[in-house]
Protein backbone atom coordinates (compact mmCIF):
# COMPACT_ATOMS: atom_id res chain seq x y z
CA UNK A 1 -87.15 -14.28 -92.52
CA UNK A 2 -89.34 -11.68 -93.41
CA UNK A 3 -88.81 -9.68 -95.86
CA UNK A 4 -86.10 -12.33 -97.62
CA UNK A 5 -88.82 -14.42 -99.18
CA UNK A 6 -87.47 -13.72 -102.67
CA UNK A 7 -83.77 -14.64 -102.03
CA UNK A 8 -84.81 -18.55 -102.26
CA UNK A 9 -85.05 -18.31 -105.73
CA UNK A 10 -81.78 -16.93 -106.01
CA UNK A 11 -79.24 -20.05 -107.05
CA UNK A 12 -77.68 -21.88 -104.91
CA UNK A 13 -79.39 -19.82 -101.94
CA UNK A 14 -79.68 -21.94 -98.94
CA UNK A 15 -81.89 -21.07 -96.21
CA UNK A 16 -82.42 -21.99 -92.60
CA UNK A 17 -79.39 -23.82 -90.71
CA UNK A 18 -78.16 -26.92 -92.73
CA UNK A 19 -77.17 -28.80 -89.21
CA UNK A 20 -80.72 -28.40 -87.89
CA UNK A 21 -83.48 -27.44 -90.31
CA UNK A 22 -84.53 -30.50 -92.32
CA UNK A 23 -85.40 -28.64 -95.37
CA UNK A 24 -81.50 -28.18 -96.52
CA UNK A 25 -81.15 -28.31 -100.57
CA UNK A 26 -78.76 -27.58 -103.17
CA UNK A 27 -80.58 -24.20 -104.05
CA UNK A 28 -81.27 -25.00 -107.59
CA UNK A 29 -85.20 -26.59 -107.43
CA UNK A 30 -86.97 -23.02 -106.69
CA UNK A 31 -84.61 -21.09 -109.02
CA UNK A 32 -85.17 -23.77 -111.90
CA UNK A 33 -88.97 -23.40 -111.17
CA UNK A 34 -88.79 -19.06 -111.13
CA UNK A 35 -87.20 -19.27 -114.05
CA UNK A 36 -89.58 -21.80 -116.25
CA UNK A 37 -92.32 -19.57 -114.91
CA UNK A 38 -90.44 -17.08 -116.74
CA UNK A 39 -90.03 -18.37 -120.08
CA UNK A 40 -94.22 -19.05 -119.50
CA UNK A 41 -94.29 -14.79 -119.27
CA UNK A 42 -95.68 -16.10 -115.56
CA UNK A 43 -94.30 -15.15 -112.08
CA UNK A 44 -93.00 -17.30 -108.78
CA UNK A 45 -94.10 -15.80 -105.91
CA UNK A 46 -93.20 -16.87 -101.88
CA UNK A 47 -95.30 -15.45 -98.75
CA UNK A 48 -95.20 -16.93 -94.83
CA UNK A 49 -98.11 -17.84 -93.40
CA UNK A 50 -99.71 -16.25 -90.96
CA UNK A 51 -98.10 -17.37 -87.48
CA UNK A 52 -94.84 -19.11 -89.12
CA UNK A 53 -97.05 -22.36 -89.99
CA UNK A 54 -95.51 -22.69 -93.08
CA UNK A 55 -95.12 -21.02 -97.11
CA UNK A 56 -97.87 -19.95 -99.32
CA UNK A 57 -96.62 -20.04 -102.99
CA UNK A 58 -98.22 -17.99 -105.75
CA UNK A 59 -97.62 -19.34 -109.37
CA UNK A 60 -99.10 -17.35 -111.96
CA UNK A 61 -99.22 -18.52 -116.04
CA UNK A 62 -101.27 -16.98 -118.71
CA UNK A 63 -103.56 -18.97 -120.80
CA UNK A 64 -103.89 -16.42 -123.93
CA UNK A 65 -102.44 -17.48 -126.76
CA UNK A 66 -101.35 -14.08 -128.17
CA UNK A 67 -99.06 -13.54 -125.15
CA UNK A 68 -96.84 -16.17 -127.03
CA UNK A 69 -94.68 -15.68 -130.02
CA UNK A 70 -95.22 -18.01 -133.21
CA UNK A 71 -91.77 -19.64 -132.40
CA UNK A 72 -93.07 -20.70 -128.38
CA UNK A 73 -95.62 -22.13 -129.67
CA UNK A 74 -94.18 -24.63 -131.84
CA UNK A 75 -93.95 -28.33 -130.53
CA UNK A 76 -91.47 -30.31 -132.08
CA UNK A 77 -92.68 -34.04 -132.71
CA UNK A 78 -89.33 -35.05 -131.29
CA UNK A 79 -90.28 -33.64 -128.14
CA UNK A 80 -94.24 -35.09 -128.03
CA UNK A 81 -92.86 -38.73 -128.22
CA UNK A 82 -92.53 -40.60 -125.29
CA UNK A 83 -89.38 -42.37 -125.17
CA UNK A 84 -89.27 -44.16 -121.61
CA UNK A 85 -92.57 -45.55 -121.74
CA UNK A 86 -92.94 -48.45 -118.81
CA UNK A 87 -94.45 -51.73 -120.10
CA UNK A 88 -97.01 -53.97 -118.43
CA UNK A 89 -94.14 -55.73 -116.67
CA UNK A 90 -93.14 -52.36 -115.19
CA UNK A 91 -89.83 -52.53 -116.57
CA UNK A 92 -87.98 -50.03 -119.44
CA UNK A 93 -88.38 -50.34 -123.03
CA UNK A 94 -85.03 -50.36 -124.56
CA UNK A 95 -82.39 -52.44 -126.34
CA UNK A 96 -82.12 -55.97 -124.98
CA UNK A 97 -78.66 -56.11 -123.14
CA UNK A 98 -76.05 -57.71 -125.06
CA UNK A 99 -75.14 -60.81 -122.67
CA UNK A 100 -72.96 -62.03 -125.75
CA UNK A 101 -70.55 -59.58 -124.81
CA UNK A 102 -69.91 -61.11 -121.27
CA UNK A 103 -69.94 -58.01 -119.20
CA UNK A 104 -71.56 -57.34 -115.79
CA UNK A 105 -75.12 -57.14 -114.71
CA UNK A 106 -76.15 -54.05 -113.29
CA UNK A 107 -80.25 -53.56 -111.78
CA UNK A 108 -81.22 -50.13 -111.98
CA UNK A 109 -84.32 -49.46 -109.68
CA UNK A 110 -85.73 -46.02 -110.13
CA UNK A 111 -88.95 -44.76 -110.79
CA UNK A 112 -88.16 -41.67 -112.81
CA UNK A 113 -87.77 -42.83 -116.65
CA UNK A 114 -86.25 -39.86 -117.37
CA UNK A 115 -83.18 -40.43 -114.80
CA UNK A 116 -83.50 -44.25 -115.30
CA UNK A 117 -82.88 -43.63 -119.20
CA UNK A 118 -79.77 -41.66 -118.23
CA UNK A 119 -78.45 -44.12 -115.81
CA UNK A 120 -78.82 -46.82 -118.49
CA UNK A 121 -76.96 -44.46 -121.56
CA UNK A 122 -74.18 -43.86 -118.61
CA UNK A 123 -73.36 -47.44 -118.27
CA UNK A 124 -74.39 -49.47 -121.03
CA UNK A 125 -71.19 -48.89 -122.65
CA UNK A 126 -69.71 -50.93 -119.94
CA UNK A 127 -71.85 -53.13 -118.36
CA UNK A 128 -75.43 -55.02 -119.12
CA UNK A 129 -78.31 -53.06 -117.68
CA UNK A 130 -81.53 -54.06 -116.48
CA UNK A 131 -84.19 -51.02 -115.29
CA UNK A 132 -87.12 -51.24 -113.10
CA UNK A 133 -89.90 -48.73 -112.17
CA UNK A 134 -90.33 -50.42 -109.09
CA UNK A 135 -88.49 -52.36 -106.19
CA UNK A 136 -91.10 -55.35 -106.07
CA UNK A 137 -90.61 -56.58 -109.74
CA UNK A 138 -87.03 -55.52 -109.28
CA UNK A 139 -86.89 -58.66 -106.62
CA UNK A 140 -88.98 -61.07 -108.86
CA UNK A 141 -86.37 -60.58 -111.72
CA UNK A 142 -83.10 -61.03 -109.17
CA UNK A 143 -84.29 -63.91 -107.64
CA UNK A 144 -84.45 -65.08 -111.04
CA UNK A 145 -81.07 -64.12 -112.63
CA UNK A 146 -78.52 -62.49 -110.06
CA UNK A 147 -76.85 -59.37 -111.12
CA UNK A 148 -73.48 -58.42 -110.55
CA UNK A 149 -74.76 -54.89 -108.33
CA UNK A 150 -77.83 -52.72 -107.87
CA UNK A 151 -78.42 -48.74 -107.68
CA UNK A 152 -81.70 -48.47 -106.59
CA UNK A 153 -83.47 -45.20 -105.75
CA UNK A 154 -84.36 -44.93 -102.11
CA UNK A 155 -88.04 -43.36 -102.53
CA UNK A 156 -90.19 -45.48 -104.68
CA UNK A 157 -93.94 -46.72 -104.40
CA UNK A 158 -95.06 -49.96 -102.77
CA UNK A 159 -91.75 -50.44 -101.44
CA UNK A 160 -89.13 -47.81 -101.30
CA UNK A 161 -84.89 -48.31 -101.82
CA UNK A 162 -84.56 -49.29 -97.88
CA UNK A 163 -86.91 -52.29 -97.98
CA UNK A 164 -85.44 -53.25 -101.26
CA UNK A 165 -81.92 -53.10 -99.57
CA UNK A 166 -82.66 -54.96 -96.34
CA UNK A 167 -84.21 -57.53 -98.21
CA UNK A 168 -81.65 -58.41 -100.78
CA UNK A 169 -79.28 -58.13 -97.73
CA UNK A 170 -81.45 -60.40 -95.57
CA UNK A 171 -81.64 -63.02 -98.95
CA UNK A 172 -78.80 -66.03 -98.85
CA UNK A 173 -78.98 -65.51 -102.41
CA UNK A 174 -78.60 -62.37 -102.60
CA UNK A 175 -76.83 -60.79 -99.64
CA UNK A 176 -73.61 -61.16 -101.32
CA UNK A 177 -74.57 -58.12 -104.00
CA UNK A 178 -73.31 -54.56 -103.68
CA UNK A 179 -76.07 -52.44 -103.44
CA UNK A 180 -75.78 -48.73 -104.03
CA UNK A 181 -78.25 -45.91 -102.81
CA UNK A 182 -78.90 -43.05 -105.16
CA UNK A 183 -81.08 -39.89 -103.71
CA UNK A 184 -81.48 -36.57 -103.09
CA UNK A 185 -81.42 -37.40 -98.81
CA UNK A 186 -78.68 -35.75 -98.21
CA UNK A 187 -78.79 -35.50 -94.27
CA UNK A 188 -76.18 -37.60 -92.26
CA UNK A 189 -79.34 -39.12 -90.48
CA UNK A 190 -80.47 -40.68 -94.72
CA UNK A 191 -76.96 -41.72 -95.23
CA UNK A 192 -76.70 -43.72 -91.90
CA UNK A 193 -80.14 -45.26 -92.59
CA UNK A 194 -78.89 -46.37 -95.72
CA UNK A 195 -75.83 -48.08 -94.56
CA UNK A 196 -77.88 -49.43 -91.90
CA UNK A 197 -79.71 -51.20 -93.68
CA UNK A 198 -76.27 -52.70 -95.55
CA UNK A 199 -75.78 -50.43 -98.45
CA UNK A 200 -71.97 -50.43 -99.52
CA UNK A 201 -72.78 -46.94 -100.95
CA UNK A 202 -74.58 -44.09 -101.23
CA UNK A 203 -74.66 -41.38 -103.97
CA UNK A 204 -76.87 -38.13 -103.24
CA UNK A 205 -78.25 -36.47 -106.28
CA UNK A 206 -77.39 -34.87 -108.77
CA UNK A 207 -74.47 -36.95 -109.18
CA UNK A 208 -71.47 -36.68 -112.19
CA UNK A 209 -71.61 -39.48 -114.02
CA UNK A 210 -67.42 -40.16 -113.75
CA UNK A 211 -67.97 -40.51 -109.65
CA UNK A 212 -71.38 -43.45 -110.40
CA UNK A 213 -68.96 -45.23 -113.11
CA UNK A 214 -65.74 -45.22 -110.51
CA UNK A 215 -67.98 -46.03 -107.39
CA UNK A 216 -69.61 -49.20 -109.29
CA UNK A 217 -65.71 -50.17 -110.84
CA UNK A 218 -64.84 -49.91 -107.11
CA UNK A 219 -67.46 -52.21 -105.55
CA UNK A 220 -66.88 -55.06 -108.12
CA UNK A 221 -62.95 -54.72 -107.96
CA UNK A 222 -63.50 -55.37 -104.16
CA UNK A 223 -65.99 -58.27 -104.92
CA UNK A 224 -63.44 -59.91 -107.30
CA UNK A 225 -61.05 -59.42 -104.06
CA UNK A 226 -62.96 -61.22 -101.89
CA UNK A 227 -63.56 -63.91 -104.39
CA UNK A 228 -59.72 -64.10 -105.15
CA UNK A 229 -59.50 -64.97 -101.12
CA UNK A 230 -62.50 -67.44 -100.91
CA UNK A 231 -61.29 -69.43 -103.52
CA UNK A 232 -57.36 -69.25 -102.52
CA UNK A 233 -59.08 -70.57 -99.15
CA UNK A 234 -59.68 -73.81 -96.98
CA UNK A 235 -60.97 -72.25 -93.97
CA UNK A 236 -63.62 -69.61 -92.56
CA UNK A 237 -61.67 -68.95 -89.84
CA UNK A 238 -59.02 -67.19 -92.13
CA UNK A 239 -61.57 -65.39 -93.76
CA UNK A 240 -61.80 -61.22 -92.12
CA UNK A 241 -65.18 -60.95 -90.58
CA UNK A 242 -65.45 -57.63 -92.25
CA UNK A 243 -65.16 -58.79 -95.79
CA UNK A 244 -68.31 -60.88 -95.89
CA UNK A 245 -71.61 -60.13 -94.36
CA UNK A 246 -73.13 -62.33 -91.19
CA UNK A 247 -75.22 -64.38 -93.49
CA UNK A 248 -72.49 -64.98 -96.31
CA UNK A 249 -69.97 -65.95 -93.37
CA UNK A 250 -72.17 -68.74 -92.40
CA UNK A 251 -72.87 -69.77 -95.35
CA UNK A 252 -68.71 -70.17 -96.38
CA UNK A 253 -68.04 -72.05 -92.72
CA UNK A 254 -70.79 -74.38 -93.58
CA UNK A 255 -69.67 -75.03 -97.21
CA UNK A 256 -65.99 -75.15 -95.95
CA UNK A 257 -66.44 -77.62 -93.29
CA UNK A 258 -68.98 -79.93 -95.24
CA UNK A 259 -66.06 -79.70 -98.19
CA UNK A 260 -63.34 -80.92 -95.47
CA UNK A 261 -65.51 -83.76 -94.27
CA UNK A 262 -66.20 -84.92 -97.86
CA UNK A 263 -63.49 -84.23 -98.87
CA UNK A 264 -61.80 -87.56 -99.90
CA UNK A 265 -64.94 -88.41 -100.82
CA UNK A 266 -64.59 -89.07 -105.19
CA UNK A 267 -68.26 -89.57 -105.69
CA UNK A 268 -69.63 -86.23 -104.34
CA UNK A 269 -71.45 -84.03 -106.35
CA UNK A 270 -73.60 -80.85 -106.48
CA UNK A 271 -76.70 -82.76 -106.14
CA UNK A 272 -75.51 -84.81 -102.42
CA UNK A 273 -73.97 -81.52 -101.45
CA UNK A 274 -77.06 -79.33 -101.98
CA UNK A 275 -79.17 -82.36 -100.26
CA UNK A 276 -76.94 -82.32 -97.20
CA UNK A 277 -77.15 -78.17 -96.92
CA UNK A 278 -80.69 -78.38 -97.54
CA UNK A 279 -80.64 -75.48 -100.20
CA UNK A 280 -81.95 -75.49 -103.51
CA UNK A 281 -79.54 -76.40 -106.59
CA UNK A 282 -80.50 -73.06 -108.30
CA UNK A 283 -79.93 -70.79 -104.95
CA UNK A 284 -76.69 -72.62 -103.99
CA UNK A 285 -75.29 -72.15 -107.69
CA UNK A 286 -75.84 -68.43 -107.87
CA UNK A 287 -74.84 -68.10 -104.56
CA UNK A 288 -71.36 -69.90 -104.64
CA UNK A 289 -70.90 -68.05 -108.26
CA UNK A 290 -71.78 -64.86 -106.79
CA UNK A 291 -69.43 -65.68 -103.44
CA UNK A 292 -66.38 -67.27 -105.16
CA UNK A 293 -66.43 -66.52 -109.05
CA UNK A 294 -66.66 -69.82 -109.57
CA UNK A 295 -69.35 -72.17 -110.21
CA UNK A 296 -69.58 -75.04 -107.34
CA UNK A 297 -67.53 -77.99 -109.36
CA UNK A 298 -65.00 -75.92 -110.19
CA UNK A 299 -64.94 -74.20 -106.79
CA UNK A 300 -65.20 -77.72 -104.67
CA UNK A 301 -62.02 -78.56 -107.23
CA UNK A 302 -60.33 -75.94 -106.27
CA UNK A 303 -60.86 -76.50 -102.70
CA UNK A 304 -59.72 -80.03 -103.05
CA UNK A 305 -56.07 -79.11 -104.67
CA UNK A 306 -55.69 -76.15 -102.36
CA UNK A 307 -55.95 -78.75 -99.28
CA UNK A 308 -53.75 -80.95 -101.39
CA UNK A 309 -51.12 -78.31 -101.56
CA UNK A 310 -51.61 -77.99 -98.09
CA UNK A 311 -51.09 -81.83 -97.28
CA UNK A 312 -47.89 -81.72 -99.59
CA UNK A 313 -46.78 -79.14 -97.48
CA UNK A 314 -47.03 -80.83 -94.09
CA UNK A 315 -44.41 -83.70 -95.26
CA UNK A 316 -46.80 -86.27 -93.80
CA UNK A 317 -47.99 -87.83 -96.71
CA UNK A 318 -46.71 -88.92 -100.08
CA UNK A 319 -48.29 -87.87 -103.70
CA UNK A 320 -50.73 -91.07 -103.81
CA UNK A 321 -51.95 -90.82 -100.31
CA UNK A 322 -52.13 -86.89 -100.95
CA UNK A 323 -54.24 -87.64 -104.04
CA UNK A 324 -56.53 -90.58 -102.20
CA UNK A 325 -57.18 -88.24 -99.11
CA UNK A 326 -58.46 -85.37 -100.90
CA UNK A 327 -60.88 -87.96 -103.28
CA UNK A 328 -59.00 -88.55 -107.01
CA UNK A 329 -59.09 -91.59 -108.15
CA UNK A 330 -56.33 -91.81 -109.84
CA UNK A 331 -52.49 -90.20 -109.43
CA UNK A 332 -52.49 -89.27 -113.40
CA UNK A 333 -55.97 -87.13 -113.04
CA UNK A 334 -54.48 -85.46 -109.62
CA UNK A 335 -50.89 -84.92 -111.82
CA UNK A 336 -52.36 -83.08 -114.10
CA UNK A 337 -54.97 -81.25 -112.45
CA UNK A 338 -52.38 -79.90 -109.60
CA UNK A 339 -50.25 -78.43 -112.74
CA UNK A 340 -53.51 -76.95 -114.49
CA UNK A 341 -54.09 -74.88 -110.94
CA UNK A 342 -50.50 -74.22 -109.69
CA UNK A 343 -48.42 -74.24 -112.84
CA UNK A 344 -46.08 -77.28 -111.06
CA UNK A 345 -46.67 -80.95 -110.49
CA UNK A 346 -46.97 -82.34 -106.97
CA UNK A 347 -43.29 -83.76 -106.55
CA UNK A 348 -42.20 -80.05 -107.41
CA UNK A 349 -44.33 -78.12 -105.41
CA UNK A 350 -43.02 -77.41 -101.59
């Protein structure tokens, strides 16, 4: 309003009707600016335009040096190194993660190096962490080694956090990953893009950095769930539809019901099963160890003692039939593999 142009430097001053007016803000941006414009012996001035067509503003800094003190005008060589410079790959300069540690991978896709830098001191006590200045190499590198999550930035060039999100989402071998949205979108209409798109969560900024660490413990304790179920399971039909996305579920039915007709099958491998779901060793390896936990021997193992425990249940069949239908060849190797998964042998279990 006229005459009010000054009060949106004031902090935390909001103007204009957060439920309507699309220029809502925390009310910290134009009061940070006044007041570096200040320390510059400058000024911050706002005006309308003529016929409410929009905001003139008036920044004013002098250039002579004698308006400075001898203490403003020393640069500390601290503060003229760059510390974030991006590399010809596009990706962050810092410490190689330590993988020998056996912690999870995080992607961090952001284009600031500044806020990138900070993301990456945040959680690198904690997990392994990968940074990207943009969404496209971001892709490249997970299609290359799957991480455990990504917080990506939603505006980026070339390809902003959306597109990045729809298209790990749309990806068999990649669908499976939490992806978290971090900007400073803060209307409901941003948010419900996001999830739209299949985020599993979204973090407006500025953010405190105990609510990012609990949000990303969150999503992988509920991915360790939902492995926990897969590989306790025989069937998709007892998996939730709400736990796995539409292109995971298909993927599990597939996988379960090629498993059951194989199943007392002793000579099948990764090789005949990738053949027979026409997917690539490398995609259906980081895709059943992103799914299950597990990688696919020890997952199609499990499978095969879980419908042996199931068999044993029914009453129908004895130990050596139970053994021969789900594919051992021999009643010692079933033995002791039954008591390796379910801490009792198969004449004990009921």
């Amino acid at each position: 309003p006229e005459g009010e142009e000054e009060k949106i430097f004031n902090r935390f001053y909001k103007a204009g009707d957060s439920d309507v007016d699309n220029y809502y803000g925390t009310g910290i941006g134009l009061y940070h600016a006044l007041s570096l414009a200040k320390l510059h012996h400058g000024y911050l001035k706002a005006n309308n335009k003529k016929g409410n067509s929009g905001a003139v503003f008036t920044l004013l800094l002098p250039i002579n040096d004698d308006l400075y003190s001898s203490s403003e005008r020393i640069v500390s060589e601290d503060l003229e190194t760059e510390n974030y410079q991006l590399n010809a790959k596009n990706e962050f300069n810092y410490d190689e993660p330590d993988y020998s540690k056996n912690l999870k991978s995080i992607v961090v896709v952001e284009d600031d190096s500044e806020l990138a830098n900070f993301i990456r001191v945040v959680l690198s006590p904690f997990y392994n962490v990968i940074c990207f200045y943009d969404a496209v190499n971001a892709l490249e590198y997970m299609l290359e080694d799957t991480p455990d999550l990504v917080i990506s930035d939603i505006v980026m060039p070339e390809k902003d956090g959306y597109s990045l999100c729809k298209d790990i989402k749309d990806n068999l071998q990649l669908s499976h990953i939490p992806v978290i949205l971090l900007t400073a979108k803060s209307t409901l209409q941003d948010k419900v893009k996001g999830l739209d798109t299949g985020a599993d969560a979204y973090i407006t900024k500025p953010f405190e950095p105990p609510y990012l660490l609990a949000l990303i413990k969150s999503q992988l304790s509920n991915r360790e769930k939902v492995q926990m179920i897969l590989s306790a399971t025989t069937k998709a039909e007892e998996i939730d539809n709400d736990i796995l996305s539409p292109q995971d579920n298909i993927f599990m039915k597939e996988l379960y019901d090629l498993m059951e007709s194989e199943i007392s099958n002793s000579e099948l491998d990764i090789i005949k099963l990738t053949d027979m779901m026409k997917i690539s060793r490398s995609k259906f390896y980081y895709k059943v160890k992103g799914l299950t936990g597990e990688t696919p021997a020890v997952f199609f193992r499990s499978y095969k003692l879980n419908r042996a425990a199931e068999l044993l249940k029914e009453g129908k069949y004895n130990i050596s039939e139970v053994a021969d239908l789900t594919g051992f060849t021999s009643l010692s190797h079933f033995s002791t593999s039954f008591k390796k998964q379910f801490g009792i042998s198969p004449s004990d279990y009921k």
